[in-house]
Protein backbone atom coordinates (compact mmCIF):
# COMPACT_ATOMS: atom_id res chain seq x y z
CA UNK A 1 -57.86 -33.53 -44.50
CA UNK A 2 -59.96 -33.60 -41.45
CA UNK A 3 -57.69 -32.77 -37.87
CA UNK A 4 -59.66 -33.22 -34.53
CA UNK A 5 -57.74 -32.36 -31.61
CA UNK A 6 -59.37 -33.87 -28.42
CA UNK A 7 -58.56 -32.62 -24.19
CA UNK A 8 -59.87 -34.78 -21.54
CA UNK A 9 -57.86 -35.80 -18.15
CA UNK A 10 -56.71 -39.26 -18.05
CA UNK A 11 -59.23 -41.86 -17.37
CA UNK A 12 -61.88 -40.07 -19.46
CA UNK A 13 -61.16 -41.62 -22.78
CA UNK A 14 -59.75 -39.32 -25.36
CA UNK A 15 -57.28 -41.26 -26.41
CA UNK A 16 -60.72 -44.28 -26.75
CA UNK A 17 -62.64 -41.48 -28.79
CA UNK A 18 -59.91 -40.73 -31.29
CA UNK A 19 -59.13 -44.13 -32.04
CA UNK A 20 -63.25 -44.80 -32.48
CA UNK A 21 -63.12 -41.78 -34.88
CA UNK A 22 -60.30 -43.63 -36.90
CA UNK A 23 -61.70 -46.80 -36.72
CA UNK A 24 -64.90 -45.44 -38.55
CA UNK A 25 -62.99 -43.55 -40.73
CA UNK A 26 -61.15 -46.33 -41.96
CA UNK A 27 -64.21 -48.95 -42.43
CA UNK A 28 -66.13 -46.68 -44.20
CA UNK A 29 -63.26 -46.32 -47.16
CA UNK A 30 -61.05 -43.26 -46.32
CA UNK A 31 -57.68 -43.19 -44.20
CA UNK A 32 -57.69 -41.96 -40.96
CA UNK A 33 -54.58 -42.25 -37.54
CA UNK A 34 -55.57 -41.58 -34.09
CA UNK A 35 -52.44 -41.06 -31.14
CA UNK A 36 -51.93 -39.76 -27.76
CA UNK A 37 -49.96 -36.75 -26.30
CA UNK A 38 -49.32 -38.15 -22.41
CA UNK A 39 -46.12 -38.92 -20.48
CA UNK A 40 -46.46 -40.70 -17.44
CA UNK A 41 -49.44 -39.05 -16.19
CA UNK A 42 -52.06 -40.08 -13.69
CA UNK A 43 -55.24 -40.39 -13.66
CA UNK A 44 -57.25 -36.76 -13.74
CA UNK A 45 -53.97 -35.31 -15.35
CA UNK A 46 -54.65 -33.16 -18.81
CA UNK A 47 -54.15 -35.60 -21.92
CA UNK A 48 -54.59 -34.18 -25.80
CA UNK A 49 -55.28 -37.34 -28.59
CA UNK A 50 -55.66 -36.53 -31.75
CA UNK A 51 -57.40 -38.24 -35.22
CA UNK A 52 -56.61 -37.12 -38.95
CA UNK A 53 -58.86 -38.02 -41.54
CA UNK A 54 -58.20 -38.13 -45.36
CA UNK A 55 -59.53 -39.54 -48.51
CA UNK A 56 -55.50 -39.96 -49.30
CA UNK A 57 -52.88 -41.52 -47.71
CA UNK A 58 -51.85 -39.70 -44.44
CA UNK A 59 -47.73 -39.33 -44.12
CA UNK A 60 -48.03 -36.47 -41.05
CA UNK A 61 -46.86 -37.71 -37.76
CA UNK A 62 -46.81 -34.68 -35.99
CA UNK A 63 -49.54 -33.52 -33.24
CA UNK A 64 -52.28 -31.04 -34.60
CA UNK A 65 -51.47 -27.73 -34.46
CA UNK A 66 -54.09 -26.42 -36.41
CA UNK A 67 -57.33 -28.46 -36.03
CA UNK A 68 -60.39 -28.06 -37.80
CA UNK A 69 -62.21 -29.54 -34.73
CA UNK A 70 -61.62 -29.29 -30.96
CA UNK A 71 -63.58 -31.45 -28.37
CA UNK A 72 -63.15 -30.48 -24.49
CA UNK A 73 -64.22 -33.24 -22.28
CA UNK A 74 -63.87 -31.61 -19.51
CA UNK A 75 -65.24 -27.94 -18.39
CA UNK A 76 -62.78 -27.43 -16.03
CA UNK A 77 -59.82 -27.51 -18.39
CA UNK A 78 -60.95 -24.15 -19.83
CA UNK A 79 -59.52 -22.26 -16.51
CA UNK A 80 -56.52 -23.31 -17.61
CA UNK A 81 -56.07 -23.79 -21.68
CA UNK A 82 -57.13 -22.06 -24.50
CA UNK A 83 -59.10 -25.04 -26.56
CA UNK A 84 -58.97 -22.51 -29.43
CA UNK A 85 -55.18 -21.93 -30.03
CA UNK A 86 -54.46 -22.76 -33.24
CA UNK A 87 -57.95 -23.90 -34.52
CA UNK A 88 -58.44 -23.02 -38.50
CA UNK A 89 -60.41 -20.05 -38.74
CA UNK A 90 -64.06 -22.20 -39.62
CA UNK A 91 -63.35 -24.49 -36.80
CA UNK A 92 -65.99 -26.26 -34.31
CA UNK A 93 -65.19 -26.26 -30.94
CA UNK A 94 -67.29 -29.09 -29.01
CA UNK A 95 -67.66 -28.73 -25.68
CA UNK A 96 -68.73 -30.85 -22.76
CA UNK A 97 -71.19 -28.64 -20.73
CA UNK A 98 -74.22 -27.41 -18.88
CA UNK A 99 -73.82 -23.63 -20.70
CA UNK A 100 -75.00 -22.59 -24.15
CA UNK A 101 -72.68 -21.36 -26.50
CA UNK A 102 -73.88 -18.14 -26.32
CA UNK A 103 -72.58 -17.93 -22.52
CA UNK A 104 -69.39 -19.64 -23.58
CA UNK A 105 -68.48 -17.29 -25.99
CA UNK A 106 -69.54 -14.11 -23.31
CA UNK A 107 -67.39 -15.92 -20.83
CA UNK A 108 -64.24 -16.75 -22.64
CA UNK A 109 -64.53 -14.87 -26.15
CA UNK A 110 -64.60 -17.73 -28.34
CA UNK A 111 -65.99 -16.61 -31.67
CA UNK A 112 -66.13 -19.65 -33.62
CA UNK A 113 -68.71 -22.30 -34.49
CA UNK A 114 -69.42 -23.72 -30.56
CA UNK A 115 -71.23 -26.97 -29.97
CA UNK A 116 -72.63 -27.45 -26.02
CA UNK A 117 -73.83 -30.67 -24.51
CA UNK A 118 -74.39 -32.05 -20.98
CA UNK A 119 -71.86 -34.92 -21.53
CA UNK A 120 -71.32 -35.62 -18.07
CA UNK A 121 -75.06 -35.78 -17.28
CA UNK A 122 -76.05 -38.01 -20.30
CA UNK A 123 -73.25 -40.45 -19.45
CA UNK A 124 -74.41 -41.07 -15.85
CA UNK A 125 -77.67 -41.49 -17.08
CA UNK A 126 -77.58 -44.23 -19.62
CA UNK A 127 -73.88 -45.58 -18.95
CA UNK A 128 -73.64 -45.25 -15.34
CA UNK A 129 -70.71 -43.57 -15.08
CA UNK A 130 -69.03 -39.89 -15.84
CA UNK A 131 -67.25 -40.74 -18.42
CA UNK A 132 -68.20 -38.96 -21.66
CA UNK A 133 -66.00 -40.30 -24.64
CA UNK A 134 -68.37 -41.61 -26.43
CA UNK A 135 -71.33 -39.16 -25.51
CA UNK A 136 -69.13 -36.61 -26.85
CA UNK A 137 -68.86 -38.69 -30.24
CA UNK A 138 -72.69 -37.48 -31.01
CA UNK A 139 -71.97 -33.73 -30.69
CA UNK A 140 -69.15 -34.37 -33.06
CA UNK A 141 -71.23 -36.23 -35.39
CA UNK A 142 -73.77 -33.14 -35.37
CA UNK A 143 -72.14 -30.57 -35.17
CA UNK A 144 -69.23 -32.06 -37.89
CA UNK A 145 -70.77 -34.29 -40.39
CA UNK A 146 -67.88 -35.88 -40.79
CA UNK A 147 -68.57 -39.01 -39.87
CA UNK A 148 -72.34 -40.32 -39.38
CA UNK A 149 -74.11 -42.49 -36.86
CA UNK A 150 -73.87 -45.58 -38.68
CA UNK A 151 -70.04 -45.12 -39.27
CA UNK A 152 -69.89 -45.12 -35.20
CA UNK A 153 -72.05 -47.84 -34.25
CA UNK A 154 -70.01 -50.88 -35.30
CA UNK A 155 -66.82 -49.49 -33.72
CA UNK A 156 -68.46 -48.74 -30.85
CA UNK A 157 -70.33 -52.08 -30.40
CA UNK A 158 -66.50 -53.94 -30.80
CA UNK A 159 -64.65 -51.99 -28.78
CA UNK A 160 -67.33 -52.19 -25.88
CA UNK A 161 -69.50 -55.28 -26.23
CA UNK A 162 -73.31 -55.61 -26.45
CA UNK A 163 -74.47 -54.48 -23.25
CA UNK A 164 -72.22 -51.77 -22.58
CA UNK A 165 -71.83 -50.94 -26.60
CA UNK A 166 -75.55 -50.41 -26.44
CA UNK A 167 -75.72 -48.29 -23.24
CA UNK A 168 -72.59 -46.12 -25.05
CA UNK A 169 -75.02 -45.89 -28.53
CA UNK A 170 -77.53 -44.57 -26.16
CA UNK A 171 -75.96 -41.74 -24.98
CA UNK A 172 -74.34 -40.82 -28.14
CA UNK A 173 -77.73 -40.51 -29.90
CA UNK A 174 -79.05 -38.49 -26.80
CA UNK A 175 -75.75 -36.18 -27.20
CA UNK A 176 -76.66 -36.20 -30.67
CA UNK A 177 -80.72 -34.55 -29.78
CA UNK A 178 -79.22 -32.80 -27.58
CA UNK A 179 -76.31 -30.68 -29.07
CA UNK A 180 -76.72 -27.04 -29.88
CA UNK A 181 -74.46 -25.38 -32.15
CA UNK A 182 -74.00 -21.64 -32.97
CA UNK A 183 -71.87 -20.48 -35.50
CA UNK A 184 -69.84 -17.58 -34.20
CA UNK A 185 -67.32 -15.21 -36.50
CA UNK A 186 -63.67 -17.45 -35.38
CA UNK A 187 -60.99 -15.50 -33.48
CA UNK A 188 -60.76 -14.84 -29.50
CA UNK A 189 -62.08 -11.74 -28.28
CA UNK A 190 -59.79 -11.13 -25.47
């Protein structure tokens, strides 16, 4: 089984990517559940979705303790989380951001398999707006291989329609080109 835990702030669509991750799960044969962790928060506010992915039937309901893969949508919400808590010790933490994983791991101690992108700047560029969901969704599918571009495109394309679908493919497959991952030994240094 495949766990992906995502953090974003509300408005930013974690909740949108985890269900995407399910829904390509799902078509392409294997069983898959996406869900939320929010109360009444606001817009901005931290949320945590998460997807499992199996080629079995899934009976856990519980949140992810333990994932195999972590995906920060926002920088910021490093100052105040840990991303890392709990991850499985060959984890892939994916993270939206103008630093390489090299200064990533130097400034927080991460020592497991990092993946860096420029979400934020790739989604303003071909979507028009800062919201990085989907752009994230390529660095996953790099830096992962769990799911693979084509698995994406047709849940993308019906949750968003053809003009905006195609604008969200867009910056996936940039994120995708432009994703580097470095395999660090996993634990936190500090």
């Amino acid at each position: 089984m495949q766990e992906i835990r995502l953090h974003g702030r509300g408005g930013q669509g974690a909740v949108t990517s985890a269900e995407l991750v399910a829904i390509a799960a799902i078509n392409k044969g294997q069983c898959a559940q996406a869900f939320p962790s929010f109360g009444p928060e606001r817009r901005g506010a931290p949320v945590v979705a998460f997807s499992r992915i199996d080629d079995k039937k899934i009976n856990i309901r519980a949140k992810i303790y333990n994932p195999d893969v972590v995906i920060v949508l926002d920088p910021g919400l490093l100052a105040l989380m840990n991303p890392t808590e709990g991850m499985k010790a060959d984890g892939i933490l994916i993270l939206n951001t103008k630093k390489s994983p090299e200064e990533i791991r130097k400034t927080y101690g991460y020592k497991c398999k990092i993946a860096t992108v420029d979400a934020s700047k790739i989604a303003i560029e071909e979507v028009g707006r800062p919201i990085v969901n989907t752009t994230l969704l390529g660095s996953f599918i790099k830096a992962t291989g769990i799911l693979k571009m084509e698995d994406i495109t047709e849940p993308i394309m019906n949750r968003f329609g053809p003009k905006l679908g195609a604008k969200n493919m867009a910056a996936l497959k940039r994120a995708f080109e432009e994703t580097i991952v470095k395999e660090f030994s996993c634990g936190k240094t500090h």
